[in-house]
Protein backbone atom coordinates (compact mmCIF):
# COMPACT_ATOMS: atom_id res chain seq x y z
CA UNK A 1 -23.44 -21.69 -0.36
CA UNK A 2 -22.09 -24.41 -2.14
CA UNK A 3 -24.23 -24.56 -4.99
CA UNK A 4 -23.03 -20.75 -5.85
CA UNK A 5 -19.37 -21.55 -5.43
CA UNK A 6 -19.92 -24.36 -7.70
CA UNK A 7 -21.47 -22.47 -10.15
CA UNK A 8 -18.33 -19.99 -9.95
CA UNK A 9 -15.99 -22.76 -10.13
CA UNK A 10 -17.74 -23.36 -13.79
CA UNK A 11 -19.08 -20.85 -15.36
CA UNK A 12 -16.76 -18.00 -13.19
CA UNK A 13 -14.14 -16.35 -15.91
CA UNK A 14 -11.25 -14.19 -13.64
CA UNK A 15 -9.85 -11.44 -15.43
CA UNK A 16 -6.67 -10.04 -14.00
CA UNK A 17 -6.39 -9.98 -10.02
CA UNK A 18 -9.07 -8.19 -9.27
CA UNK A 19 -11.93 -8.61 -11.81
CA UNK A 20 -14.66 -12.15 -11.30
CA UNK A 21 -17.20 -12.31 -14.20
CA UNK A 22 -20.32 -13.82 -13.59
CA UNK A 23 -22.45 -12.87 -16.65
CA UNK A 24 -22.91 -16.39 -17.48
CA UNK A 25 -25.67 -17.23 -14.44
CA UNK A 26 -25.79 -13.45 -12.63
CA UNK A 27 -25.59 -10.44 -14.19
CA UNK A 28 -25.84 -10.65 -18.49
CA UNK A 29 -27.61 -14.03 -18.38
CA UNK A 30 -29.50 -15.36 -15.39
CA UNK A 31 -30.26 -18.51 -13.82
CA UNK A 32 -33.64 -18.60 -12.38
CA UNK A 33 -33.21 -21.94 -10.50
CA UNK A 34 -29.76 -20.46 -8.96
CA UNK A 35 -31.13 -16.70 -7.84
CA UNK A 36 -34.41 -18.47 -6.57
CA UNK A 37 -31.75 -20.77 -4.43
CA UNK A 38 -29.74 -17.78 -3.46
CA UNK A 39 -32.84 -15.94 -2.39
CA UNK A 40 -33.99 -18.98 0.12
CA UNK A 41 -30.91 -18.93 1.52
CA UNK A 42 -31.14 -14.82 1.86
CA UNK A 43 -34.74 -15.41 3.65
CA UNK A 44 -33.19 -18.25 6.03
CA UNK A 45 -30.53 -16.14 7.48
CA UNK A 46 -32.38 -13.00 7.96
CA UNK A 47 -35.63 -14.67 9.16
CA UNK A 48 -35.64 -13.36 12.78
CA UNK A 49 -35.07 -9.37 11.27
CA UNK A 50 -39.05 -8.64 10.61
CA UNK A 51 -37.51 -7.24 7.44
CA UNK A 52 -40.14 -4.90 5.68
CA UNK A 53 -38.56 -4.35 2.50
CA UNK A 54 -35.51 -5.97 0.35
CA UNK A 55 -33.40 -3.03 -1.45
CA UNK A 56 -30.85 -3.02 -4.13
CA UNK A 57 -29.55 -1.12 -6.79
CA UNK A 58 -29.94 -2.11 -10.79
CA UNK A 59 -29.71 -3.59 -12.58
CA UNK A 60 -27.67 -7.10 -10.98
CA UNK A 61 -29.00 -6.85 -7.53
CA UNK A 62 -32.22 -7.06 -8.87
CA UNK A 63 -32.73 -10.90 -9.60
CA UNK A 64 -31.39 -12.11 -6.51
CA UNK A 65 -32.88 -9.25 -4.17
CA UNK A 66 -36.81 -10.42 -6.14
CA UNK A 67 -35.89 -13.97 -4.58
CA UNK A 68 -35.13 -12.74 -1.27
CA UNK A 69 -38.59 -10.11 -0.99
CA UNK A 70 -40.11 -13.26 -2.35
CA UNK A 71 -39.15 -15.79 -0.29
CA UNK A 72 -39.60 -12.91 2.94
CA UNK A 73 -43.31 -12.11 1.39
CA UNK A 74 -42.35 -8.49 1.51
CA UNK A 75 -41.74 -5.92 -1.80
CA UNK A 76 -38.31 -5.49 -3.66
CA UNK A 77 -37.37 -1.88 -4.06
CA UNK A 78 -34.60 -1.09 -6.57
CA UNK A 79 -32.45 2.22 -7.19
CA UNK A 80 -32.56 3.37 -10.40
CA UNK A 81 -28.82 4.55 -11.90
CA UNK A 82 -30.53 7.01 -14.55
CA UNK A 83 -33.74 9.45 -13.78
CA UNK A 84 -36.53 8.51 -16.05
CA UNK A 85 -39.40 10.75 -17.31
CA UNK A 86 -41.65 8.95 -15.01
CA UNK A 87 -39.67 9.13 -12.37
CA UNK A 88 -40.66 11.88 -9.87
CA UNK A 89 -38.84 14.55 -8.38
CA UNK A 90 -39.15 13.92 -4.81
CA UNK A 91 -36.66 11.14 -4.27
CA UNK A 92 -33.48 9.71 -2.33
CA UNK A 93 -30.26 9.57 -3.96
CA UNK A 94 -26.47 9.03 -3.43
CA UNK A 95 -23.70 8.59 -5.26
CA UNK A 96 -21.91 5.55 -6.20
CA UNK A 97 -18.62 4.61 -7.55
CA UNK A 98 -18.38 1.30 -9.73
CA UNK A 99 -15.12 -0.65 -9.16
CA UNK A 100 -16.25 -2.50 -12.12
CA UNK A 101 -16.94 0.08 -14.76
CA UNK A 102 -14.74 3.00 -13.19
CA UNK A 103 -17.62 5.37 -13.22
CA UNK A 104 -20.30 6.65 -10.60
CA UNK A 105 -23.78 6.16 -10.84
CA UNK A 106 -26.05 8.66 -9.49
CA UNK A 107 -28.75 6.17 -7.75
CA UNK A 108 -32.24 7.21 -6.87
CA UNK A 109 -34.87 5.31 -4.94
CA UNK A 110 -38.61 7.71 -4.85
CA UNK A 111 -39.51 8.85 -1.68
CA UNK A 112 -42.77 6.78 -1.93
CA UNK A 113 -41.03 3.63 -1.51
CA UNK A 114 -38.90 3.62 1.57
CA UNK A 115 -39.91 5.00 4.88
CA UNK A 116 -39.31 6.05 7.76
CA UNK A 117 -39.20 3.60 10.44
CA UNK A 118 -38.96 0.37 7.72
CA UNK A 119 -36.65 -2.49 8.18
CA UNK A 120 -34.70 -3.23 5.35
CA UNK A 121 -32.48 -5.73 4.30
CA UNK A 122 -29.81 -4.46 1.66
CA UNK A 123 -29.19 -7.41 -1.53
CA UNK A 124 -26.29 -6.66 -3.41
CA UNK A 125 -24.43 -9.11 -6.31
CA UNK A 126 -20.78 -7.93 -5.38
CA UNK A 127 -19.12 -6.50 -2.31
CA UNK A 128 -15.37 -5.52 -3.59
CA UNK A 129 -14.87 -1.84 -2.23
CA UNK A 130 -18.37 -1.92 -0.53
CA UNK A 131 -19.56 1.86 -2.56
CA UNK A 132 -22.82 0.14 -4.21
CA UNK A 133 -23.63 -0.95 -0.25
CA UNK A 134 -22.65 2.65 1.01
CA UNK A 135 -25.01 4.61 -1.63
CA UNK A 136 -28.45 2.22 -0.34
CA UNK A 137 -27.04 2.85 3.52
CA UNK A 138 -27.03 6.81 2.61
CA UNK A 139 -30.48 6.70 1.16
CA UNK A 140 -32.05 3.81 3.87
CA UNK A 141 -30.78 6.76 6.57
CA UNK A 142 -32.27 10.00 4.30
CA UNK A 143 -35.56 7.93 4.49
CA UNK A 144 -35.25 7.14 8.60
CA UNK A 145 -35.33 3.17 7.30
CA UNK A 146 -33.02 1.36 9.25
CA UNK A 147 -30.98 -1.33 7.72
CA UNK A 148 -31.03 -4.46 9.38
CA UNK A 149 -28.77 -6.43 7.20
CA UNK A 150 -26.71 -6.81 3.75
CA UNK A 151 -26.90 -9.90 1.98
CA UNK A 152 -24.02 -10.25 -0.65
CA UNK A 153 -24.06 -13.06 -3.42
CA UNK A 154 -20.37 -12.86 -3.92
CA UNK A 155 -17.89 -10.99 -1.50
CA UNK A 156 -14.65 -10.25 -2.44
CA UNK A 157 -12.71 -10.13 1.12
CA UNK A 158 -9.16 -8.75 -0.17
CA UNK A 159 -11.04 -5.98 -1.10
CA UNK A 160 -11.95 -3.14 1.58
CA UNK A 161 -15.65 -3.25 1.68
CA UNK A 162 -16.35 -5.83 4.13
CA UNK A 163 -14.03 -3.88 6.37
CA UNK A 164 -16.08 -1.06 6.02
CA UNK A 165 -19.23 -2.31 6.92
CA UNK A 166 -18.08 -3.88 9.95
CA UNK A 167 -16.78 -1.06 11.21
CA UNK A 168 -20.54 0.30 11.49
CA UNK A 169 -21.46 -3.02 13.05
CA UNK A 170 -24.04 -4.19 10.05
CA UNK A 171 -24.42 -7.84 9.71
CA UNK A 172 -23.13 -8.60 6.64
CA UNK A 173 -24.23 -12.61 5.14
CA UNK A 174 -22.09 -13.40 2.00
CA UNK A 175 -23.43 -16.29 -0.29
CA UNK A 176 -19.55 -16.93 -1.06
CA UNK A 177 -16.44 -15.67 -0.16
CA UNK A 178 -13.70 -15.59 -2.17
CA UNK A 179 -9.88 -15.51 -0.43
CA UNK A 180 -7.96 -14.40 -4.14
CA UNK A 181 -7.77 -14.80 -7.47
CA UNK A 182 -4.57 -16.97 -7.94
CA UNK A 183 -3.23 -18.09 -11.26
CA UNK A 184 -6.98 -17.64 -13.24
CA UNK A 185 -9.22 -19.53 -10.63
CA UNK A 186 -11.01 -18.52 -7.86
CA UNK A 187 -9.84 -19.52 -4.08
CA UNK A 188 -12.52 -18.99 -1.73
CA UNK A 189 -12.41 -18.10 1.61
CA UNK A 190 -12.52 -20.41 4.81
């Protein structure tokens, strides 16, 4: 998606080798006009799935995965990374390790909103190590929902998590690609 890698290409800070930040447009500070883009594009490539839900996990899946549900005229379900008081006890969860914040998340989804039999397509804003992806697979196969797809804003392919998912044979659409991080800028892949 050109627009995205543009966007990157601007507003994209690399720290290290390893590390893109985005919290200029994504995931501190959003653009509307860009996630509302992003989730067209989502919508376009899954169209043929007769996806039931969009799923993610908060809090920076959330913008683009609302564009996708909204553009597919289905509901966005997010999992939470913290049990609330309102938040009932009869729920999905998995654990997730963030590359990002070296910590792991415990992330629930309720039992009311995913079930058996649903099609679901999974939204996530990174794939590095491909954990945040794993966690929503785990609960999408606790519920019987099967997961049709994983859309990806920004994929990270030097990093093992697209290998991982296509070794379960999951089509995986990523927004942009990026090759390596080479000397502070981003090269993305072919």
């Amino acid at each position: 998606m050109k627009l995205l890698e543009e966007k990157i290409q601007k507003e994209g800070r690399v720290i290290g080798t390893e590390v893109l930040k985005v919290d200029n447009f994504l995931n501190h500070q959003v653009d509307p006009e860009l996630m509302q883009a992003m989730g067209a594009e989502f919508a376009r490539l899954f169209a043929d799935e007769k996806i039931d839900k969009v799923v993610t996990v908060e809090s920076s899946g959330i913008a683009p995965a609302v564009f996708a549900a909204l553009a597919l005229h289905v509901p966005m379900v997010f999992a939470r990374k913290k049990k609330s008081l309102t938040l009932s006890d009869d729920n999905y969860t998995a654990d997730v390790f963030s590359f990002t914040k070296q910590e792991t998340n415990h992330i629930i989804i309720d039992k009311r909103f995913l079930g058996a039999g649903e099609r679901v397509l999974l939204i996530d804003d990174f794939l590095a190590n491909g954990q945040a992806v794993e966690g929503l697979m785990e609960i999408a196969k606790a519920a019987n929902a099967e997961v049709v797809g994983i859309g990806i804003v920004i994929e990270k392919t030097f990093q093992k998590g697209r290998a991982l998912l296509d070794e379960r044979g999951i089509r995986v659409e990523s927004l942009a690609r990026i090759a390596a991080f080479e000397d502070g800028h981003v090269v993305f892949a072919d």
